[in-house]
Protein backbone atom coordinates (compact mmCIF):
# COMPACT_ATOMS: atom_id res chain seq x y z
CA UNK A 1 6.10 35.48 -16.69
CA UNK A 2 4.70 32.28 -17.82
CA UNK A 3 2.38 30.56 -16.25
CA UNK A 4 5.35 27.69 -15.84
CA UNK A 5 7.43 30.45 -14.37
CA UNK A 6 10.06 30.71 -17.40
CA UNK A 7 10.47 34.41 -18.84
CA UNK A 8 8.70 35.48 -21.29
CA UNK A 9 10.61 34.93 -24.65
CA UNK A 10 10.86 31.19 -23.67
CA UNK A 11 7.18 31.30 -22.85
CA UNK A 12 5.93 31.07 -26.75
CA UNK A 13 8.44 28.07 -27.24
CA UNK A 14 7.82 25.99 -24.18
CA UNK A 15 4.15 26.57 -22.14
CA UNK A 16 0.31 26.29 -24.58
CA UNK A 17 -2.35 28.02 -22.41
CA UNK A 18 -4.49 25.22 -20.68
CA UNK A 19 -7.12 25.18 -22.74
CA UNK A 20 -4.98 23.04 -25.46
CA UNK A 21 -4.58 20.41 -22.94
CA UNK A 22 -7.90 19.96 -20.73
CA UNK A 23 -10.60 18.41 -21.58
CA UNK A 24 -13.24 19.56 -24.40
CA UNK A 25 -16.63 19.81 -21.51
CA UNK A 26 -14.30 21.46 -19.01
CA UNK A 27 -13.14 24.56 -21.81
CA UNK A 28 -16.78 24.60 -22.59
CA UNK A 29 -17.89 25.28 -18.46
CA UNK A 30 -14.62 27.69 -18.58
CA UNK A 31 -16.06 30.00 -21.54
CA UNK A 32 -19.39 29.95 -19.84
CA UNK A 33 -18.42 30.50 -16.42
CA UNK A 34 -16.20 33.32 -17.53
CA UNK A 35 -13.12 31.45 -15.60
CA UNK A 36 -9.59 31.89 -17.92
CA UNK A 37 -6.33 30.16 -17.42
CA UNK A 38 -4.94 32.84 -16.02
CA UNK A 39 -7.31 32.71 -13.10
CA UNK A 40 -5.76 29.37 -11.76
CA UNK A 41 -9.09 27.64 -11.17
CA UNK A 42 -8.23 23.83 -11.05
CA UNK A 43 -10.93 21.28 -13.03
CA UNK A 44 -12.43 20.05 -10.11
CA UNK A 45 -13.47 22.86 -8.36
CA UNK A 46 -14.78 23.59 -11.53
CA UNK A 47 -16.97 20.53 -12.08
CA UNK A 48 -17.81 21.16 -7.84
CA UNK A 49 -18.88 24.52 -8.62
CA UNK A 50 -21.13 22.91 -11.44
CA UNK A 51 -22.26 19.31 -9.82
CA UNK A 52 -20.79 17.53 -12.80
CA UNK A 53 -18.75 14.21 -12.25
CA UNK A 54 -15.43 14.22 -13.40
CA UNK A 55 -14.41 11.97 -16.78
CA UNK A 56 -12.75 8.94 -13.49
CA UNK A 57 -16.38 8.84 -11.36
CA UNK A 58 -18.28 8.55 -14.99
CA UNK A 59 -16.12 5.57 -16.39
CA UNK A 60 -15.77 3.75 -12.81
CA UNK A 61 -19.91 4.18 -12.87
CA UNK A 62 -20.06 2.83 -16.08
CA UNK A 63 -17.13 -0.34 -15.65
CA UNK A 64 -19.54 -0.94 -12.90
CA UNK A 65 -22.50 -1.12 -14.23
CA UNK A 66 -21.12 -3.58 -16.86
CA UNK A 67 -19.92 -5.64 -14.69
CA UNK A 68 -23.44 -6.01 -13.07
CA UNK A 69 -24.37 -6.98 -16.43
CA UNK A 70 -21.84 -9.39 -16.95
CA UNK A 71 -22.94 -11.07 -13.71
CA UNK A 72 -26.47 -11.37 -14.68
CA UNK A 73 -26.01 -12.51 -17.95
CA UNK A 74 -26.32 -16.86 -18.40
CA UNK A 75 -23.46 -18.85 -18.39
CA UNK A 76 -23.04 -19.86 -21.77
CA UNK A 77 -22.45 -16.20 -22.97
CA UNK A 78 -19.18 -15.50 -23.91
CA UNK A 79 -18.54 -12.18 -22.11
CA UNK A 80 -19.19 -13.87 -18.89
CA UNK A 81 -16.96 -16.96 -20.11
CA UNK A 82 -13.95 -14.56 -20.82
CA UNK A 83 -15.09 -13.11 -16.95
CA UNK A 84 -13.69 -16.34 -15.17
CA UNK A 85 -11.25 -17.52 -17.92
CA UNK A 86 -8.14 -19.10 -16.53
CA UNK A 87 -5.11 -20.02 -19.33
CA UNK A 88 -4.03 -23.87 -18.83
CA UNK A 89 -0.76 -23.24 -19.51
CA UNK A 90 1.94 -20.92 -19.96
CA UNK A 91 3.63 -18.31 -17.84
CA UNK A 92 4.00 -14.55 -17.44
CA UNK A 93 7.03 -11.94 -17.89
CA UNK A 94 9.10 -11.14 -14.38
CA UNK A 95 7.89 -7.73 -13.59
CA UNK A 96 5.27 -6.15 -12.39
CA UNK A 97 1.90 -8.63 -13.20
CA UNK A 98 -0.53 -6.75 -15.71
CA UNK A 99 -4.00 -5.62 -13.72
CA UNK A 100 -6.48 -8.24 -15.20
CA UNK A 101 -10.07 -7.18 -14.87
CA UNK A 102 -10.67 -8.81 -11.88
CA UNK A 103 -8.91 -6.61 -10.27
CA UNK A 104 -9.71 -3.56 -11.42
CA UNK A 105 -13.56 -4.82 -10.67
CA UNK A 106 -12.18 -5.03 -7.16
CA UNK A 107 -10.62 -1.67 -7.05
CA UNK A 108 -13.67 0.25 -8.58
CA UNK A 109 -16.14 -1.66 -6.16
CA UNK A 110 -13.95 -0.50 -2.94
CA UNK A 111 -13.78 2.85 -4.63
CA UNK A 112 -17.41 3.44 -4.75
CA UNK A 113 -17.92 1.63 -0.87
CA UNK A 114 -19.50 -1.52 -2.28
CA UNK A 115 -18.37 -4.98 -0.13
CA UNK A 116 -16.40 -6.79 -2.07
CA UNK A 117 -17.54 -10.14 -0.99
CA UNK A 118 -21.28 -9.54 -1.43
CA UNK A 119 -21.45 -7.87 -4.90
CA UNK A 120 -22.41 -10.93 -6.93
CA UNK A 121 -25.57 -11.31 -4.66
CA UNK A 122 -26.27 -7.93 -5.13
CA UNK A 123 -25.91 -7.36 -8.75
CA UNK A 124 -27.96 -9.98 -9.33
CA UNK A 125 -31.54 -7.57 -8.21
CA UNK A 126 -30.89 -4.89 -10.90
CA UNK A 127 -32.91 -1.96 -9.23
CA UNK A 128 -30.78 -1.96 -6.39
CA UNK A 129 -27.27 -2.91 -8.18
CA UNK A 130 -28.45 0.42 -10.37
CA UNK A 131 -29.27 2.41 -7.25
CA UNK A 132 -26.03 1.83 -5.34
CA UNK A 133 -23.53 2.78 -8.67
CA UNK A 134 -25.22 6.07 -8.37
């Protein structure tokens, strides 16, 4: 049986062991850890076992830590410009409204347990903006 649960002459056609598909530092823990597929050990327990952060936690550190940036930066800057842009005109597609950066500021900032309506104040002392991302 495949580890899909189709029999085994459809098993070369339709299932690629895991190692194809996850990604490159988690094979590399798996070959040193001794762990194979067939041992149906997830990623994160994995990267628990090891104390690594997982590829999400590393990106949401480092969007955050931009955006600390971003607020200490002067005015006249452009990256902080495009920050509070507004168009003057025009109008978006019915559907679903396209996550601006704004809001996924907002979302990483209540993932990691940082107020939402004191971060600018805070980002503005670096050592401590640095010391609560981590």
């Amino acid at each position: 049986m495949c580890p899909c649960g189709l029999k085994a002459r459809y098993a070369v056609q339709s299932c690629s062991p895991p190692s194809y598909t996850e990604p490159r530092p988690v094979r590399n823990l798996r070959s040193i850890m001794r762990i194979t597929w067939m041992d149906k050990v997830i990623n994160k327990h994995i990267l628990e076992r090891t104390g690594l952060p997982s590829m999400v936690d590393l990106l949401i550190r480092k969007n955050i830590r931009w955006t600390g940036h971003l607020m200490r930066m002067s005015p006249d800057r452009l990256p902080k410009q495009v920050l509070y842009f507004q168009l003057s005109s025009g109008h978006r597609k019915r559907r679903r409204p396209r996550l601006r950066f704004n809001d996924t500021i907002k979302r990483n900032l209540k993932l990691r347990d940082i107020k939402t309506d004191s971060w600018t104040s805070l980002s503005q002392q670096r050592n401590k903006w640095r010391a609560t991302v981590k």
